[in-house]
Protein backbone atom coordinates (compact mmCIF):
# COMPACT_ATOMS: atom_id res chain seq x y z
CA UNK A 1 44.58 13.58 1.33
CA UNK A 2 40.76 14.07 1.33
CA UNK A 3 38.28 11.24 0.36
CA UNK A 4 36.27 11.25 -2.66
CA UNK A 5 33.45 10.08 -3.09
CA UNK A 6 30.94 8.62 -5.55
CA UNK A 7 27.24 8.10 -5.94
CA UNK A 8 26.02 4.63 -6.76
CA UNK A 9 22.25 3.62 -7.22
CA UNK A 10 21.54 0.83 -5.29
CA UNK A 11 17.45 0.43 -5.47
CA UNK A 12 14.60 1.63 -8.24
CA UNK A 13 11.17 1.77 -7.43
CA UNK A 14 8.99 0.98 -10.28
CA UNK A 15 5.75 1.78 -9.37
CA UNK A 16 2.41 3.50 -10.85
CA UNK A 17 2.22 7.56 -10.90
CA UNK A 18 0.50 9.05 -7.93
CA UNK A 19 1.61 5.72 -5.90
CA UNK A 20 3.89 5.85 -2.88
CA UNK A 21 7.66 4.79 -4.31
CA UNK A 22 8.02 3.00 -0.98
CA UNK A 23 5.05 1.78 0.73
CA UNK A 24 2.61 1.38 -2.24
CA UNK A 25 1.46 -2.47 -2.48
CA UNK A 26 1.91 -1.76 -6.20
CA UNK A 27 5.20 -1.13 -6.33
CA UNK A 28 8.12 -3.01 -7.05
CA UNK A 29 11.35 -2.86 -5.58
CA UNK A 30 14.90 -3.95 -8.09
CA UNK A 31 17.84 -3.63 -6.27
CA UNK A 32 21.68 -4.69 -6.11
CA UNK A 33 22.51 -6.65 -3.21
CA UNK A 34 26.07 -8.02 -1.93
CA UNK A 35 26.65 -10.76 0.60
CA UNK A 36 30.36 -10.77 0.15
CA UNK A 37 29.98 -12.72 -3.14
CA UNK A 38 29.50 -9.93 -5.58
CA UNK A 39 26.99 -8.21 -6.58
CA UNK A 40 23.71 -9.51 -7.16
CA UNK A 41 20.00 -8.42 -8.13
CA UNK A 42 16.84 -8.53 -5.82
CA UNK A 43 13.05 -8.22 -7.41
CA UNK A 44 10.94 -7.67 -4.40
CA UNK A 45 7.21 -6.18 -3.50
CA UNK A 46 5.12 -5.03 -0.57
CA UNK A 47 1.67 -6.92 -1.16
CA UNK A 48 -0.22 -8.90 1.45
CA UNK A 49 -1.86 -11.01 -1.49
CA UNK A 50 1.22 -12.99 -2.48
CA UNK A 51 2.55 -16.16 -1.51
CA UNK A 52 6.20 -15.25 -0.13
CA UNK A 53 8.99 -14.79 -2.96
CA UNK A 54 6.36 -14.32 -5.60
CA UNK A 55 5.71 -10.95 -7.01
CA UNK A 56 2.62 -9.85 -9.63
CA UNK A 57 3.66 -7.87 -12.49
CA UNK A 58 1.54 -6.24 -14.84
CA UNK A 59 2.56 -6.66 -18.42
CA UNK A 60 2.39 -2.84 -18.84
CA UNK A 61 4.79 -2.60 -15.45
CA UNK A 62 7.33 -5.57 -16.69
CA UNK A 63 9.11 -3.36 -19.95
CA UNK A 64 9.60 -0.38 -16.82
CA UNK A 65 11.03 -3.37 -14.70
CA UNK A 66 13.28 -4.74 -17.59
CA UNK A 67 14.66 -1.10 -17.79
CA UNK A 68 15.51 -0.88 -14.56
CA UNK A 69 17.77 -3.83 -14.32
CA UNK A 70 19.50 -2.87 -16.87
CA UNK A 71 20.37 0.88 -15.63
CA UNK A 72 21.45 -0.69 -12.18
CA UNK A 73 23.41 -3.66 -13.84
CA UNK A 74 24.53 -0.56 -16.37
CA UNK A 75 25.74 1.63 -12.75
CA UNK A 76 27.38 -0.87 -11.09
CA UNK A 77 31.20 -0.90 -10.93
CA UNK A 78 32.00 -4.71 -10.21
CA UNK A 79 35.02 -3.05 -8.39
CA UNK A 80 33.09 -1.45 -5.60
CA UNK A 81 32.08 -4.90 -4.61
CA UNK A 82 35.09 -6.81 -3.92
């Protein structure tokens, strides 16, 4: 019997238009993460000016952020984690 498979979103960049997705200091990085636990979410950024595990967000940037937790907590079949 053949597989099937299924598409699951994993990371969002949030980031400003005209900025890299991926390398821009600006941007900021919400994904689902697993260490055999379930699932669980990770808020992370690129920038050199931050103490480590602090991120900046712009109050214009944090609504985008907000919505982008929510469509990967929306995605996420618990299932697929256990």
């Amino acid at each position: 019997m053949p597989l099937t498979y299924k598409k699951t979103i994993l990371t969002i960049s949030v980031h400003p238009e005209g900025d890299n997705p991926v390398f821009s200091e600006t941007a900021t990085h919400v994904s689902i993460d697993d260490h055999a636990g379930g699932p669980f979410l990770v808020i992370g950024q690129s920038r050199d000016d931050t103490d480590n595990g602090k991120i900046i967000v712009d109050f214009e940037e944090f609504d985008t952020i907000v919505e982008a937790v929510q469509l990967l907590k929306d995605s996420i079949d618990e299932k697929d984690f256990a």
